[in-house]
C-alpha atoms as a PDB file:
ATOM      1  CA  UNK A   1      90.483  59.749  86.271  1.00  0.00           C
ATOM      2  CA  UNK A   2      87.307  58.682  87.868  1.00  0.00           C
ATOM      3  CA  UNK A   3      85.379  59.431  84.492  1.00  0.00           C
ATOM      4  CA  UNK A   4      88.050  57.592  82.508  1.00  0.00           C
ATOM      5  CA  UNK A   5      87.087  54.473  84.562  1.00  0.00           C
ATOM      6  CA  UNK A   6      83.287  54.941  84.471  1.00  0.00           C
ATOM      7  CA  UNK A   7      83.414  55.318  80.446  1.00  0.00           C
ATOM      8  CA  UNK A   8      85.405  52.256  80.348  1.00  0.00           C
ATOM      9  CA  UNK A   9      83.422  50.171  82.784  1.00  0.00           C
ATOM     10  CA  UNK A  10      80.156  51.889  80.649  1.00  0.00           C
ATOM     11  CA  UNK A  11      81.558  51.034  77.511  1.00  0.00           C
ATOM     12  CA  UNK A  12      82.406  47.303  78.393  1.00  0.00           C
ATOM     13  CA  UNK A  13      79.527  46.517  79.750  1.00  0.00           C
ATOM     14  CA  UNK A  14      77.734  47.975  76.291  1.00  0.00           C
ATOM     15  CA  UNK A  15      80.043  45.951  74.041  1.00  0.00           C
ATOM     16  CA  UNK A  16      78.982  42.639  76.408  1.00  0.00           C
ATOM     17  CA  UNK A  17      75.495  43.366  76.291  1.00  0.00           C
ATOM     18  CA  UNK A  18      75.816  44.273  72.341  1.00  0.00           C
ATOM     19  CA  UNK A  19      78.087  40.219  72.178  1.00  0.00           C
ATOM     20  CA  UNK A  20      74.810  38.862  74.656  1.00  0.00           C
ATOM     21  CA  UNK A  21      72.171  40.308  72.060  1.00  0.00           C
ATOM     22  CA  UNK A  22      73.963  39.259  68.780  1.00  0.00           C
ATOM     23  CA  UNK A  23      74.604  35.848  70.188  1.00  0.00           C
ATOM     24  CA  UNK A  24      70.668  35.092  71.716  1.00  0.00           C
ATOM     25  CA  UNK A  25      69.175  36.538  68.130  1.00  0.00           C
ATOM     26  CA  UNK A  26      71.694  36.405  64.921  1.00  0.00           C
ATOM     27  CA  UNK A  27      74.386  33.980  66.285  1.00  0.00           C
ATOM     28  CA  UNK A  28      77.852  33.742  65.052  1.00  0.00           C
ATOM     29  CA  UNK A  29      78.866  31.870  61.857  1.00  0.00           C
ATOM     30  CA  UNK A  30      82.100  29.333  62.240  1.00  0.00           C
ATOM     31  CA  UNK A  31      83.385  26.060  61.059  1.00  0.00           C
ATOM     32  CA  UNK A  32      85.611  25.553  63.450  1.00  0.00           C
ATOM     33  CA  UNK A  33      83.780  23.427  65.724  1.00  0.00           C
ATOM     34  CA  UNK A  34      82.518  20.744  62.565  1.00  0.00           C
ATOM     35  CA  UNK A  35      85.868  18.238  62.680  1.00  0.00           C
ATOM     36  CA  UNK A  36      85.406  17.983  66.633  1.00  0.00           C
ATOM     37  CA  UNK A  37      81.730  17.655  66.854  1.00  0.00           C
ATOM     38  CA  UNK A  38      82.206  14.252  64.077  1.00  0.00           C
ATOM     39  CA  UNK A  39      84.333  13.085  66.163  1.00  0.00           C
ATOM     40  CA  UNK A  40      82.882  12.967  69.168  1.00  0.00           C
ATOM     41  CA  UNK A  41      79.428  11.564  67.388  1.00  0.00           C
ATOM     42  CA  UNK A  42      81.498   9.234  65.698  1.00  0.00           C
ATOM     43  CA  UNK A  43      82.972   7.689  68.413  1.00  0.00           C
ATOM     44  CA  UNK A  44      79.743   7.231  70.673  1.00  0.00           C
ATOM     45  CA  UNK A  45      78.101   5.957  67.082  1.00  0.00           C
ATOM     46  CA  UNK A  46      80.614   4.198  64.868  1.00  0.00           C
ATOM     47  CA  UNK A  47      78.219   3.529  62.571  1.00  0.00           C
ATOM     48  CA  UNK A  48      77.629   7.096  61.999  1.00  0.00           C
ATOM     49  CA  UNK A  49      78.933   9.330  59.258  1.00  0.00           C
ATOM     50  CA  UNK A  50      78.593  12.971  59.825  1.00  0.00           C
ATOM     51  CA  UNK A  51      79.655  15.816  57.745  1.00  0.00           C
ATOM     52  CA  UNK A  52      78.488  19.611  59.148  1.00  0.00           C
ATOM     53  CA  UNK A  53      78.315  22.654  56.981  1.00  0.00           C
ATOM     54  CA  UNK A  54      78.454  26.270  58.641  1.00  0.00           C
ATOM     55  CA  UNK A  55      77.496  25.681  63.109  1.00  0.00           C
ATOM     56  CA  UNK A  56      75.783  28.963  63.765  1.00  0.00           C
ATOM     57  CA  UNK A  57      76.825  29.832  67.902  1.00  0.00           C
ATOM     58  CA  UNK A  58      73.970  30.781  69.649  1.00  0.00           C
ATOM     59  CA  UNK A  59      72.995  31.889  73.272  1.00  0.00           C
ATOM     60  CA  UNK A  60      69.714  30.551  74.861  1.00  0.00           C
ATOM     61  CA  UNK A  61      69.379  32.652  78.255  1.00  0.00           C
ATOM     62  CA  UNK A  62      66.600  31.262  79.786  1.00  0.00           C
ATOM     63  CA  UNK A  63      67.947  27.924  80.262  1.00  0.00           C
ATOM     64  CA  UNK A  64      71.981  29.611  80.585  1.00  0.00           C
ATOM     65  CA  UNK A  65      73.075  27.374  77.449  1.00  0.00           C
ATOM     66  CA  UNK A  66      74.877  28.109  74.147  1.00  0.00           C
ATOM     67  CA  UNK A  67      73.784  25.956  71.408  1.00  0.00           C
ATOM     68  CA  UNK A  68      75.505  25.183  68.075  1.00  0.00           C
ATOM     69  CA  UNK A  69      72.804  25.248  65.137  1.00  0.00           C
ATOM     70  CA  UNK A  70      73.248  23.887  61.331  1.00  0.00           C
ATOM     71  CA  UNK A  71      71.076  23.120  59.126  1.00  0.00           C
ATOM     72  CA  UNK A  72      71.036  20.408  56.429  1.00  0.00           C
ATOM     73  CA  UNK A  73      74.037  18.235  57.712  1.00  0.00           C
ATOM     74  CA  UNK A  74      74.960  15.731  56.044  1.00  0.00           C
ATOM     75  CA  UNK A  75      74.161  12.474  57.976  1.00  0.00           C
ATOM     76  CA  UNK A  76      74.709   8.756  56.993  1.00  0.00           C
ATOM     77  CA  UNK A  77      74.088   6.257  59.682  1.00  0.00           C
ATOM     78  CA  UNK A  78      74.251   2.302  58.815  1.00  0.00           C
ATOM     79  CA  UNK A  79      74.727   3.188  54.930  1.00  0.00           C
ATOM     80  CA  UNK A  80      71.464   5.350  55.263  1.00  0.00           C
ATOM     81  CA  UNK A  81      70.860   9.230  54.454  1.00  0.00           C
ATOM     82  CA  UNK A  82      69.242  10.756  57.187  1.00  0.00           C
ATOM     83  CA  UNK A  83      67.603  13.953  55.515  1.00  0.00           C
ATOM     84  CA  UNK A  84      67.975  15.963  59.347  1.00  0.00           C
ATOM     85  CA  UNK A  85      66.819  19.482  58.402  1.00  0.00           C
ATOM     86  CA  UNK A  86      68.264  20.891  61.620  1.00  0.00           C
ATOM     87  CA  UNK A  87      69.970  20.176  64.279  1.00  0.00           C
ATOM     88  CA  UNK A  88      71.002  22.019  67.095  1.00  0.00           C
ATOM     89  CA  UNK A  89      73.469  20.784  69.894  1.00  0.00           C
ATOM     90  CA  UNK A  90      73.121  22.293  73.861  1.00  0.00           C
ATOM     91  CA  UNK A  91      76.098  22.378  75.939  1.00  0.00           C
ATOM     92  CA  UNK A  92      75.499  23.595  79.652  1.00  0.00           C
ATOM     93  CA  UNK A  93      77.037  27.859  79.242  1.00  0.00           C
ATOM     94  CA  UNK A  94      78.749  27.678  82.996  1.00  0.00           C
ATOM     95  CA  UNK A  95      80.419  24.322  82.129  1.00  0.00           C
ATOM     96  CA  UNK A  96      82.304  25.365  78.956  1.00  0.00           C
ATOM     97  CA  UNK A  97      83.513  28.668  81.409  1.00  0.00           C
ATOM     98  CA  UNK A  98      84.991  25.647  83.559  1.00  0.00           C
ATOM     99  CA  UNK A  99      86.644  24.375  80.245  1.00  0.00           C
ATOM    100  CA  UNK A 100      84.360  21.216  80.173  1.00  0.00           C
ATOM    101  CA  UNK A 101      82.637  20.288  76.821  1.00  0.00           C
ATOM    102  CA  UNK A 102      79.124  18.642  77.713  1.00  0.00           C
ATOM    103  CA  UNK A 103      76.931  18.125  75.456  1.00  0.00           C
ATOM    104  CA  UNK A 104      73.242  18.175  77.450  1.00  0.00           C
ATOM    105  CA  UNK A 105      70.864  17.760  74.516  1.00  0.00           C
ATOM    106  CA  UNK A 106      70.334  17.210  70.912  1.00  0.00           C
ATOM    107  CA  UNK A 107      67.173  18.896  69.260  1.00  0.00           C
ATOM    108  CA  UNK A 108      66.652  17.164  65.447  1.00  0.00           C
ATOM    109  CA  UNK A 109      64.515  18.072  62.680  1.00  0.00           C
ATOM    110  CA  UNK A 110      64.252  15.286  60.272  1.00  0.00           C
ATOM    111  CA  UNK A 111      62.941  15.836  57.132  1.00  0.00           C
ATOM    112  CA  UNK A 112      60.380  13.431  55.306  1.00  0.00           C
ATOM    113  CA  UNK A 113      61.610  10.020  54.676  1.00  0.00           C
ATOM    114  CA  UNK A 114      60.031   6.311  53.888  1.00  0.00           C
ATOM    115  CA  UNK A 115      59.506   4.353  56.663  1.00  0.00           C
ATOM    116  CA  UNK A 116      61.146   1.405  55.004  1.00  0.00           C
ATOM    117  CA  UNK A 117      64.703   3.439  55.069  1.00  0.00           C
ATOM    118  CA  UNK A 118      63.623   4.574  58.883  1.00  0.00           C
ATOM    119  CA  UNK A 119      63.533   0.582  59.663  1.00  0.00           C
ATOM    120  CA  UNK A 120      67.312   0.360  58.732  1.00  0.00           C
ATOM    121  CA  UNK A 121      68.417   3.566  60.826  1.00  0.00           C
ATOM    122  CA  UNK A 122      66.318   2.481  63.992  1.00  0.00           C
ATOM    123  CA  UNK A 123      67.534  -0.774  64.400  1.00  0.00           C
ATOM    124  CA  UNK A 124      70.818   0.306  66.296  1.00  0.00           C
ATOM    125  CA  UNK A 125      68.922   2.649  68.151  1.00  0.00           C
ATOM    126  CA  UNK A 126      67.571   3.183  71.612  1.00  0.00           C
ATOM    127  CA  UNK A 127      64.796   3.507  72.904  1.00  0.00           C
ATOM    128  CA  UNK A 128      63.367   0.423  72.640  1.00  0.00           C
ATOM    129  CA  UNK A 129      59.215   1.239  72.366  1.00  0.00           C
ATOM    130  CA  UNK A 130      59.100   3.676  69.742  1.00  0.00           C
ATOM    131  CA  UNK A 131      61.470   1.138  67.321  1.00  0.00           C
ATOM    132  CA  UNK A 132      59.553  -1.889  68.106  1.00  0.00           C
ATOM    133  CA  UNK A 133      56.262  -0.229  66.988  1.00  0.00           C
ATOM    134  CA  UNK A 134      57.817   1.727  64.206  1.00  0.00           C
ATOM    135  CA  UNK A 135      59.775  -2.340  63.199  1.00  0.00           C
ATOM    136  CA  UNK A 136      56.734  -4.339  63.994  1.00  0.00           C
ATOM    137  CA  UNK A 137      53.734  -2.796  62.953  1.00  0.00           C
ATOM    138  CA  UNK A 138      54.424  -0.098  59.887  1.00  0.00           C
ATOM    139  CA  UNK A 139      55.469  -0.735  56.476  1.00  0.00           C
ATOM    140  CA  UNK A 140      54.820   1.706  53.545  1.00  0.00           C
ATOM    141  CA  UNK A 141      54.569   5.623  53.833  1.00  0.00           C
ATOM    142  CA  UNK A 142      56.703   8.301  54.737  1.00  0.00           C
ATOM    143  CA  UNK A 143      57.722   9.121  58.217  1.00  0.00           C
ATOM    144  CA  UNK A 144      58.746  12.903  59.454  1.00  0.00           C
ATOM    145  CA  UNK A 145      60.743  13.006  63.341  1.00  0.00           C
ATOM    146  CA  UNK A 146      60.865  15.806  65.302  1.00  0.00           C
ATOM    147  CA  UNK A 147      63.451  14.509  68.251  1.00  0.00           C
ATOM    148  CA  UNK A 148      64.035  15.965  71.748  1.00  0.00           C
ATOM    149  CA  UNK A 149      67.446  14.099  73.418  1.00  0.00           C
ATOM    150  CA  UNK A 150      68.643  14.720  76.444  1.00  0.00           C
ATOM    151  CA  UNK A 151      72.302  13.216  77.070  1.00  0.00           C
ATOM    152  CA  UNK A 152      74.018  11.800  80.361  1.00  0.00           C
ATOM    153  CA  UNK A 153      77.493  12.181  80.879  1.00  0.00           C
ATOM    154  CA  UNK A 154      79.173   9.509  78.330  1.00  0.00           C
ATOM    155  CA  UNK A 155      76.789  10.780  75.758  1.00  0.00           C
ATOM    156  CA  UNK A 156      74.266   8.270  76.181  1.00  0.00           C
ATOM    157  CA  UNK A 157      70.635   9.106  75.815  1.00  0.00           C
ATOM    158  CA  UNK A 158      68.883   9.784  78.767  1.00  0.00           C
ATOM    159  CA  UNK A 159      65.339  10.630  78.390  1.00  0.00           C
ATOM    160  CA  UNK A 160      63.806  12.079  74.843  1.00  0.00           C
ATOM    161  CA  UNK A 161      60.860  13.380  73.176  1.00  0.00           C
ATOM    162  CA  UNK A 162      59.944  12.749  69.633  1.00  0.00           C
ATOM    163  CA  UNK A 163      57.115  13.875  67.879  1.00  0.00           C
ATOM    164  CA  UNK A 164      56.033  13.419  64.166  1.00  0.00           C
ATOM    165  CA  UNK A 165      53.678  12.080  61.506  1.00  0.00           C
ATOM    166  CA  UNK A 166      53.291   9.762  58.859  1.00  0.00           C
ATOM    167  CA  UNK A 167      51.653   9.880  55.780  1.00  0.00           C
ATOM    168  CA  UNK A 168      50.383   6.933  53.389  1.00  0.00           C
ATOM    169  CA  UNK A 169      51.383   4.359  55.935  1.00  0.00           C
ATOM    170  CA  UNK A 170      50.181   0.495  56.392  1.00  0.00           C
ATOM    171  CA  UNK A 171      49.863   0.109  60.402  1.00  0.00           C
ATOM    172  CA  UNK A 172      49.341  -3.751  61.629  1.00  0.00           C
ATOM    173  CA  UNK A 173      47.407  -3.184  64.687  1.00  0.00           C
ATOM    174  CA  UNK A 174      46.353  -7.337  65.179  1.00  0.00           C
ATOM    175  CA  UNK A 175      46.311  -9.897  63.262  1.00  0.00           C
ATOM    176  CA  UNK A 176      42.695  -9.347  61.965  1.00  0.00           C
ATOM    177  CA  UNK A 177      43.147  -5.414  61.382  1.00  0.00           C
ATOM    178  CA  UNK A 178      45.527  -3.357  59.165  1.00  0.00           C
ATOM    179  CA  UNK A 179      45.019   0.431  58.158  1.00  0.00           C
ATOM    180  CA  UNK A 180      46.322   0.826  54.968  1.00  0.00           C
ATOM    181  CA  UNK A 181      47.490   4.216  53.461  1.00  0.00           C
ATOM    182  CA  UNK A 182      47.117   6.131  57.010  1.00  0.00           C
ATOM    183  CA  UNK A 183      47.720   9.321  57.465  1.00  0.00           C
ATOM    184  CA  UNK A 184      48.393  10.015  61.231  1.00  0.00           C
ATOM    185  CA  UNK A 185      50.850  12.826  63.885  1.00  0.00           C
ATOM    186  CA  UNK A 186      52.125  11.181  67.116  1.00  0.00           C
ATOM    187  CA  UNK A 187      53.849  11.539  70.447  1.00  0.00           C
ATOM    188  CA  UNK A 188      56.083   9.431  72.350  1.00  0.00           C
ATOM    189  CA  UNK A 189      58.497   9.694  75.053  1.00  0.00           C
ATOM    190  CA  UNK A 190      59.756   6.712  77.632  1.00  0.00           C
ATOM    191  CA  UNK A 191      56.473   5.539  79.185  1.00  0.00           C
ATOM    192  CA  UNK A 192      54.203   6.841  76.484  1.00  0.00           C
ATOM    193  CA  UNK A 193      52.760   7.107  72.823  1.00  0.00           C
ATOM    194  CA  UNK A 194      49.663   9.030  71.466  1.00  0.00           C
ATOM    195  CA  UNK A 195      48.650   8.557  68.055  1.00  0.00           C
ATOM    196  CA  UNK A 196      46.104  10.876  66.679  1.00  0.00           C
END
């Protein structure tokens, strides 16, 4: 009897550890979670039009999240396509255990887009810094986004890191000088912005 136990304790805690490994490296496939994910987005963003293909479940260990993962969504915000390569949603792994969907961060990949089109997306959009420079002083060119967002509890944005380039670009820096067709990668978070 006591081997009958220790072969079933042995073999559960195989098939968890097989569930643990499948879930940190392949992930699991579903498209169950793509109706309440829009909705959710949609009502923090109205202006937002969201449709998700396959959400790939993952497990991230070292931080104790899972994370959803698709790539190419389709994403219209203010009657502009947002060509997001990727984007990956973290929700906190002891929460959902408590029942309690929180989403902690957002991690977006967008894909190259003119700068012109970025003007119309950014306007609704906090923080304030980063869209006043990117409103104010560029015109022209093609922008890429590589977005860190961390969320508070009514889905707000908290803090964030982005980091990108752009490429052919005209940059008003005064009055008296303008770079035209730029090529340039930058940085910026809430207090800062590094342009190399």
């Amino acid at each position: 009897m006591k081997n009958l136990i220790k072969k079933i304790i042995l073999i559960l805690i195989l098939l968890l550890t097989a569930v643990i490994i499948f879930l940190s490296t392949l992930g699991f496939e579903t498209s169950n979670f793509n109706e309440i994910i829009s909705k959710q987005i949609k009502i923090t963003y109205p202006s937002a039009d969201i449709k998700l293909k396959k959400i790939k479940i993952k497990l991230d260990l070292r931080n104790r999240n899972l994370f959803l993962s698709t790539d190419n969504p389709s994403i219209v915000y203010k009657k502009t396509d947002v060509p997001i390569k990727k984007f990956d949603i973290y929700f906190d792994f002891l929460d959902l255990l408590k029942s309690k969907i929180k989403i902690k961060k957002a991690i977006i990949e967008i894909d190259e887009f003119e700068i012109n089109e970025a003007k119309s997306v950014l306007v609704g959009i906090k923080p304030s810094n980063l869209k006043t420079l990117l409103l104010n002083n560029f015109s022209n060119g093609t922008i890429k986004l590589n977005l860190n967002i961390d969320f508070n509890e009514n889905l707000k944005i908290d803090d964030f890191k982005v980091s990108g380039y752009i490429k052919k670009g005209n940059l008003l820096l005064s009055k008296k000088i303008k770079l035209i067709n730029t090529n340039f990668n930058f940085i910026a978070d809430k207090k800062l912005i590094l342009i190399n």
